[in-house]
PDB file of N, CA and C in Angstrom:
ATOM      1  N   UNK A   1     -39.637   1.226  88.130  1.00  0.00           N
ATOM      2  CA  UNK A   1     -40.671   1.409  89.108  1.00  0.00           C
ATOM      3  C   UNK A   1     -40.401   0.546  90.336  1.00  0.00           C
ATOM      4  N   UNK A   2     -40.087  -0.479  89.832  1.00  0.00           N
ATOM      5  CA  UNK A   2     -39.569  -1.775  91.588  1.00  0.00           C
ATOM      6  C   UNK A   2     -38.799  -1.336  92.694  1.00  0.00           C
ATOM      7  N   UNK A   3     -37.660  -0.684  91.558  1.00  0.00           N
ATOM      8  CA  UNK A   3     -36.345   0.058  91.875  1.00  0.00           C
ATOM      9  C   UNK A   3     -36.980   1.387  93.109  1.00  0.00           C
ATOM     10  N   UNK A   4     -37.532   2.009  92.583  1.00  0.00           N
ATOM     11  CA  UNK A   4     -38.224   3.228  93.273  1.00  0.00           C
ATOM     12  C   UNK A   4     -39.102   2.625  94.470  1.00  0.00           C
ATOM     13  N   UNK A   5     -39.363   1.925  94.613  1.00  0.00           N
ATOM     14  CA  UNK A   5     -41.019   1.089  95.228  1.00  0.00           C
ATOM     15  C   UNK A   5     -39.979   0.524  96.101  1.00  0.00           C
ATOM     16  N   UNK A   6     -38.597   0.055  95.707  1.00  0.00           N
ATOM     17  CA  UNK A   6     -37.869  -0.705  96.854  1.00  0.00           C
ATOM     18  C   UNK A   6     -36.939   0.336  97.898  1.00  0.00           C
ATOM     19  N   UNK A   7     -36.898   1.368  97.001  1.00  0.00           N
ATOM     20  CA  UNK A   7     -35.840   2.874  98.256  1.00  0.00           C
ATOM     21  C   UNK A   7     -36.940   3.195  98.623  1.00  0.00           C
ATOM     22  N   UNK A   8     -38.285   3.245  98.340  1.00  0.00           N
ATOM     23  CA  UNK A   8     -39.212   4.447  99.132  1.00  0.00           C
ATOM     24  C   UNK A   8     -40.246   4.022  99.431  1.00  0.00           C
ATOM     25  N   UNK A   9     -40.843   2.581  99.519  1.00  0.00           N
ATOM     26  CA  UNK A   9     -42.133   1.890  99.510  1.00  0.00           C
ATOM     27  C   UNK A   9     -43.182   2.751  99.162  1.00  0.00           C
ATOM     28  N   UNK A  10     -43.040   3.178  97.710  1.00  0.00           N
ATOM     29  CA  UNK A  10     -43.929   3.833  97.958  1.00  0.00           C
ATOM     30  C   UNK A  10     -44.722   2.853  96.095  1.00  0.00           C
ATOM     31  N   UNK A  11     -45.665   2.850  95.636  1.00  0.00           N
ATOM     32  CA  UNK A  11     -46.115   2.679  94.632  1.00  0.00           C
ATOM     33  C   UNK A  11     -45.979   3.378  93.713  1.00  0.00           C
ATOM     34  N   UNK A  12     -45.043   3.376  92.773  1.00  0.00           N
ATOM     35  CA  UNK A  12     -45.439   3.961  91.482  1.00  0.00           C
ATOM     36  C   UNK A  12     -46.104   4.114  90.344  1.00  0.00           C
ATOM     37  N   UNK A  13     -46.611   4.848  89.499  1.00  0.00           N
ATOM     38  CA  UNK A  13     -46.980   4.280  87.952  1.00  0.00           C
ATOM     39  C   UNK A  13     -46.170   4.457  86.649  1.00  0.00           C
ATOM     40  N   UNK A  14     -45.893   4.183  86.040  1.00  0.00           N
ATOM     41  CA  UNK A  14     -45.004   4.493  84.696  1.00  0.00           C
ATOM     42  C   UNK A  14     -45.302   6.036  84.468  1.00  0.00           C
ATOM     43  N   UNK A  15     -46.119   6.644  85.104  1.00  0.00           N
ATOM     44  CA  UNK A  15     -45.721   8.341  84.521  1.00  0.00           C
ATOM     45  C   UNK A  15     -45.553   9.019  85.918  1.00  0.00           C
ATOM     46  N   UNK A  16     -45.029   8.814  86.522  1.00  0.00           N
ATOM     47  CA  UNK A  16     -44.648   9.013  87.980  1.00  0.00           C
ATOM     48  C   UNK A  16     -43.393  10.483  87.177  1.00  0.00           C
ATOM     49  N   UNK A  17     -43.544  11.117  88.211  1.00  0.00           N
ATOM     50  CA  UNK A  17     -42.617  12.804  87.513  1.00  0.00           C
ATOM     51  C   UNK A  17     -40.979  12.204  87.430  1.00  0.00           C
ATOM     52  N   UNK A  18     -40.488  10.890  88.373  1.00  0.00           N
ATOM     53  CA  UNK A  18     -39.509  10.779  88.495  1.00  0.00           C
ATOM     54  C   UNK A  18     -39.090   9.912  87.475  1.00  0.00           C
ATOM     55  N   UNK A  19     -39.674   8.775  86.972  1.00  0.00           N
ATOM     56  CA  UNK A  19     -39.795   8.246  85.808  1.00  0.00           C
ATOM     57  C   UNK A  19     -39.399   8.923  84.433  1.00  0.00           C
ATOM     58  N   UNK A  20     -40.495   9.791  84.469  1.00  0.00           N
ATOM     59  CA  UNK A  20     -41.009  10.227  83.269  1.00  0.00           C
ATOM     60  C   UNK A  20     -39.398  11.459  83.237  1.00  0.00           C
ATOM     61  N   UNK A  21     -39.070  12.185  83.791  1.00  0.00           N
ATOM     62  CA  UNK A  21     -37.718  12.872  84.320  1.00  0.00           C
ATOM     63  C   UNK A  21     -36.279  12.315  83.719  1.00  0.00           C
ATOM     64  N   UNK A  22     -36.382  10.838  83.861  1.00  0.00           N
ATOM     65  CA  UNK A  22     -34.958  10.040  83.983  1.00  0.00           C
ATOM     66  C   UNK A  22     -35.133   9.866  82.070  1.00  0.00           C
ATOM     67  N   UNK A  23     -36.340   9.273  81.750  1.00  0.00           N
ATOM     68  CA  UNK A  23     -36.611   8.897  80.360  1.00  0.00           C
ATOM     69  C   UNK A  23     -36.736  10.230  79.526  1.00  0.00           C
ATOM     70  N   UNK A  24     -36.615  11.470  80.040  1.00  0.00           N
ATOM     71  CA  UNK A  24     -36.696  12.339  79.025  1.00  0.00           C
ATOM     72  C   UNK A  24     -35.249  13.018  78.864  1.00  0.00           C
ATOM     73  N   UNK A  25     -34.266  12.808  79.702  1.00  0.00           N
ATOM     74  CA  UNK A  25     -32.820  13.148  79.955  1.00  0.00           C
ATOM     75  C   UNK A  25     -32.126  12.020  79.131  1.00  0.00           C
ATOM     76  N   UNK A  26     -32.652  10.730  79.457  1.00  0.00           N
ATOM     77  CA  UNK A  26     -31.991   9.811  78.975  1.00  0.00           C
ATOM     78  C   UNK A  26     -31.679   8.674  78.325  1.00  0.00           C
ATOM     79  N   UNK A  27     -33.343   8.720  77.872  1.00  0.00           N
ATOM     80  CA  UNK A  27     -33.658   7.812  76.561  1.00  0.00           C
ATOM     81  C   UNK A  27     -33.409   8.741  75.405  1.00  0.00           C
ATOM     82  N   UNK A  28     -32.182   8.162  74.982  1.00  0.00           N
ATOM     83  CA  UNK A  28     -31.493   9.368  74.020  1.00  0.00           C
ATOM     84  C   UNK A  28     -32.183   9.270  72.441  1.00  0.00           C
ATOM     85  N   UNK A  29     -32.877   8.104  72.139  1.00  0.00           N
ATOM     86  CA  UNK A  29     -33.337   7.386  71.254  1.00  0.00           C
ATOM     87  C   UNK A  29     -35.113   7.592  71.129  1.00  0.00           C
ATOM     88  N   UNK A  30     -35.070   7.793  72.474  1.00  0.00           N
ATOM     89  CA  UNK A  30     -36.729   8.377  72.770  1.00  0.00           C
ATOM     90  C   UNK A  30     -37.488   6.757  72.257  1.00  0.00           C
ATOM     91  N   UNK A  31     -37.121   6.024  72.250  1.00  0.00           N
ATOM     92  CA  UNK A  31     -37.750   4.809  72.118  1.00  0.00           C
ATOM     93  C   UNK A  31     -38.878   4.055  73.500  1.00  0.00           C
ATOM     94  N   UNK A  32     -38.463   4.947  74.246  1.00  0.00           N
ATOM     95  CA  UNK A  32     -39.398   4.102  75.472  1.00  0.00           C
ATOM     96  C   UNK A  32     -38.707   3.300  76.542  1.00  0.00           C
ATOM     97  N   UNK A  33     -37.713   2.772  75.855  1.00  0.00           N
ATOM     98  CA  UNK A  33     -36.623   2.199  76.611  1.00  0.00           C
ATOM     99  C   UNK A  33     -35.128   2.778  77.009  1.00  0.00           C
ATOM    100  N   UNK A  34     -34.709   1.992  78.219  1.00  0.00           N
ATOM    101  CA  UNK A  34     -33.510   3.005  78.683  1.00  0.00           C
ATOM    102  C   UNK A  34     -32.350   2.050  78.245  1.00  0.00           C
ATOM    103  N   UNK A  35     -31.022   2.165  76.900  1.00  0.00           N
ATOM    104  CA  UNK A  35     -31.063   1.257  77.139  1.00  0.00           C
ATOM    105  C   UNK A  35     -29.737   1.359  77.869  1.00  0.00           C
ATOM    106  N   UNK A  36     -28.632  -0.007  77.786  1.00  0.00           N
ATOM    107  CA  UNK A  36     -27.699  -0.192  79.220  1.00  0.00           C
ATOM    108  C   UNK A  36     -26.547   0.712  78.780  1.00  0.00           C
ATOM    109  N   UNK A  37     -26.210   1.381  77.900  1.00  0.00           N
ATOM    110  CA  UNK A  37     -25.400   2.576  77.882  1.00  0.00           C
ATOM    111  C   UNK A  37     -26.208   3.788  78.644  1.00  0.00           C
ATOM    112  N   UNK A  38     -27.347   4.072  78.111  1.00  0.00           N
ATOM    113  CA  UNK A  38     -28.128   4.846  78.429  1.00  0.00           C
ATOM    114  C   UNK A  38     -28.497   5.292  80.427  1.00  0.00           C
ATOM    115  N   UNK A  39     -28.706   3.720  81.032  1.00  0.00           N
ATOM    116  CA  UNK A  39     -28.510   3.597  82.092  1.00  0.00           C
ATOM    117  C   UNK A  39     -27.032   3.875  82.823  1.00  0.00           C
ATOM    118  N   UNK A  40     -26.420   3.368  82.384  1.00  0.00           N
ATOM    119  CA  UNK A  40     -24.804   3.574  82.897  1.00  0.00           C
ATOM    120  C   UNK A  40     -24.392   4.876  82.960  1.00  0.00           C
ATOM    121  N   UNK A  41     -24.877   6.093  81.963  1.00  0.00           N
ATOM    122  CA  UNK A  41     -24.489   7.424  82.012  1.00  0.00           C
ATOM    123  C   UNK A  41     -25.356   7.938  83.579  1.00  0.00           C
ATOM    124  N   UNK A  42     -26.706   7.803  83.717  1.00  0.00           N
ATOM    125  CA  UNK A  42     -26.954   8.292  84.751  1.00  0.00           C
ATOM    126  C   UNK A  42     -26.767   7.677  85.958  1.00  0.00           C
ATOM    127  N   UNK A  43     -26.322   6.152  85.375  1.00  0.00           N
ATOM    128  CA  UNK A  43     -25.905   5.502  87.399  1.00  0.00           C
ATOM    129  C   UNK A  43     -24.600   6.446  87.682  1.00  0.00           C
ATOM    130  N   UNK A  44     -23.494   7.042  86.683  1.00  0.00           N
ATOM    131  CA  UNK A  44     -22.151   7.205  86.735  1.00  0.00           C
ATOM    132  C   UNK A  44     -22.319   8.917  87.475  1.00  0.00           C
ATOM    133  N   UNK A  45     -23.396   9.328  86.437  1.00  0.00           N
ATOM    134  CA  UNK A  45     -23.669  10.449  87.214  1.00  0.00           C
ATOM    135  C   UNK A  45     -24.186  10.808  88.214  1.00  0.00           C
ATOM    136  N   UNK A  46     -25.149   9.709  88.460  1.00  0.00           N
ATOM    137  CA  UNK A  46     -25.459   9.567  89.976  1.00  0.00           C
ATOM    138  C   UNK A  46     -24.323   9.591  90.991  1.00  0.00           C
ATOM    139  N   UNK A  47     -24.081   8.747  90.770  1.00  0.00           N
ATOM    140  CA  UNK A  47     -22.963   8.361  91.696  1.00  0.00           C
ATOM    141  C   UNK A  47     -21.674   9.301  91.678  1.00  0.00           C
ATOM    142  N   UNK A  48     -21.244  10.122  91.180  1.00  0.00           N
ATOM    143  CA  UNK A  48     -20.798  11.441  91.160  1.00  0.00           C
ATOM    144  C   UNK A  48     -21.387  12.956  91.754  1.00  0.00           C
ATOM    145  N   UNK A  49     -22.735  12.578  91.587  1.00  0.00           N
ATOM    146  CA  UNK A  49     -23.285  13.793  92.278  1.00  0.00           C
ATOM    147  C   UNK A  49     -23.907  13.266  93.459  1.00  0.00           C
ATOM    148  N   UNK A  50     -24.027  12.445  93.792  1.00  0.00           N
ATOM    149  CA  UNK A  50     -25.143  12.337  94.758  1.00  0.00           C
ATOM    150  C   UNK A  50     -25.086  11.077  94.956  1.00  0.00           C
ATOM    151  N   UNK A  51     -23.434  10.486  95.650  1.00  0.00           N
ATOM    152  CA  UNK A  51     -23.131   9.222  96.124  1.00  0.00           C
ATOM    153  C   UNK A  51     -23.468   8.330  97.416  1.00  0.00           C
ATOM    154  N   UNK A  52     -24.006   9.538  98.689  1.00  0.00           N
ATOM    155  CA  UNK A  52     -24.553   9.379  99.111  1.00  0.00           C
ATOM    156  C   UNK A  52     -26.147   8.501  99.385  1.00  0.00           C
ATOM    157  N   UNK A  53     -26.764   9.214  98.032  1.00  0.00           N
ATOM    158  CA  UNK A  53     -28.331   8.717  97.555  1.00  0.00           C
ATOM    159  C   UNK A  53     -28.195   7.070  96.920  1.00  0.00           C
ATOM    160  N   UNK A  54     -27.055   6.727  96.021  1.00  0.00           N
ATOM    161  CA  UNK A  54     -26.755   6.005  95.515  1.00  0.00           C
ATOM    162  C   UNK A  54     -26.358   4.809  96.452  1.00  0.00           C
ATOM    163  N   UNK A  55     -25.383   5.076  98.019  1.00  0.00           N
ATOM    164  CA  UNK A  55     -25.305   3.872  99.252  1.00  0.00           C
ATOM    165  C   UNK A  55     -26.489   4.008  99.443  1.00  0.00           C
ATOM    166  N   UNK A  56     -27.518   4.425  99.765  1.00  0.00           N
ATOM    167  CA  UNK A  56     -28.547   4.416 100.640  1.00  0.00           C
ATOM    168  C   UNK A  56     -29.267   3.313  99.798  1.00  0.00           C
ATOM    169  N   UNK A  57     -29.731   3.902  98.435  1.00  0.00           N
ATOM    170  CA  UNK A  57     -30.552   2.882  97.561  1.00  0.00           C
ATOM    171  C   UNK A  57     -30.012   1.538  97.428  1.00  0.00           C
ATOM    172  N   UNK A  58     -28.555   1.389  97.889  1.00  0.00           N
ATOM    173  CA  UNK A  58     -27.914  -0.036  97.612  1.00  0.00           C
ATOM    174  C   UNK A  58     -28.130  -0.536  98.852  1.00  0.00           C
ATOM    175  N   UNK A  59     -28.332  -0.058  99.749  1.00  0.00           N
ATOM    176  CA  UNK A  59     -28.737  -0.768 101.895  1.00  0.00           C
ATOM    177  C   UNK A  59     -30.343  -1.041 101.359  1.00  0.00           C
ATOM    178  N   UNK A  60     -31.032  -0.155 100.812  1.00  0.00           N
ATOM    179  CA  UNK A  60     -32.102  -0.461 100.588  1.00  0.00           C
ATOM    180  C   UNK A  60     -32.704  -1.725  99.593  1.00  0.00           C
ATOM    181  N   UNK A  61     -31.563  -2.460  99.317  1.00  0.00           N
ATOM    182  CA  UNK A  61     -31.822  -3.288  98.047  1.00  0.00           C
ATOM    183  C   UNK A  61     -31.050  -4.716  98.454  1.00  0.00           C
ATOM    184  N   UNK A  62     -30.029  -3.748  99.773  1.00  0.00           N
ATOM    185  CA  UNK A  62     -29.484  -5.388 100.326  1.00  0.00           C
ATOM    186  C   UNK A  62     -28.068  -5.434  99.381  1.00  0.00           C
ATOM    187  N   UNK A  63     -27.433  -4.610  99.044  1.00  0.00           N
ATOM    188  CA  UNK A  63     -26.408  -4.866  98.065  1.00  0.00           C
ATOM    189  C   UNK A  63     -25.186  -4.200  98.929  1.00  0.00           C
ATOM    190  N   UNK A  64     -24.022  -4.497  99.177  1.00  0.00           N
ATOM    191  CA  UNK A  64     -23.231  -3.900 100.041  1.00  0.00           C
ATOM    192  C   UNK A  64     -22.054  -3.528  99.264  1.00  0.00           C
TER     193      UNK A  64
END
C-alpha cells in the first residue's frame, strides 16, 4: 500500500482492486502474504512487460 501511495499519492486500503489483483496471481500459498520468491516473479515480470512503469515507480521512490 506505501509502495502504491508513493507512485500515485493516492491512499489506499488493503482491498484496493490493485492489491487484491497482485495477491490473487501471486500469493501462490494464498496465505495473505507475498512472500520474496513470490514478489520477485512479478517484479521480473514487471519489469519485462512494462519496464517503463517499473523506471517511473523507481524516480518516484528516489532510487536511480
Amino acid at each position: 500500500m506505501r509502495f502504491i501511495k508513493g507512485c500515485t499519492h493516492e491512499d489506499v486500503a488493503p482491498d484496493d482492486s490493485r492489491i487484491e489483483g497482485l495477491f490473487k496471481i501471486y500469493d501462490k500459498d494464498k496465505s495473505g502474504k507475498m512472500s520474496k520468491a513470490n514478489f520477485m516473479d512479478f517484479f521480473l515480470k514487471a519489469c519485462n512487460e512494462r519496464v517503463e512503469r517499473v523506471l517511473e515507480n523507481f524516480k518516484c521512490h528516489h532510487i536511480r
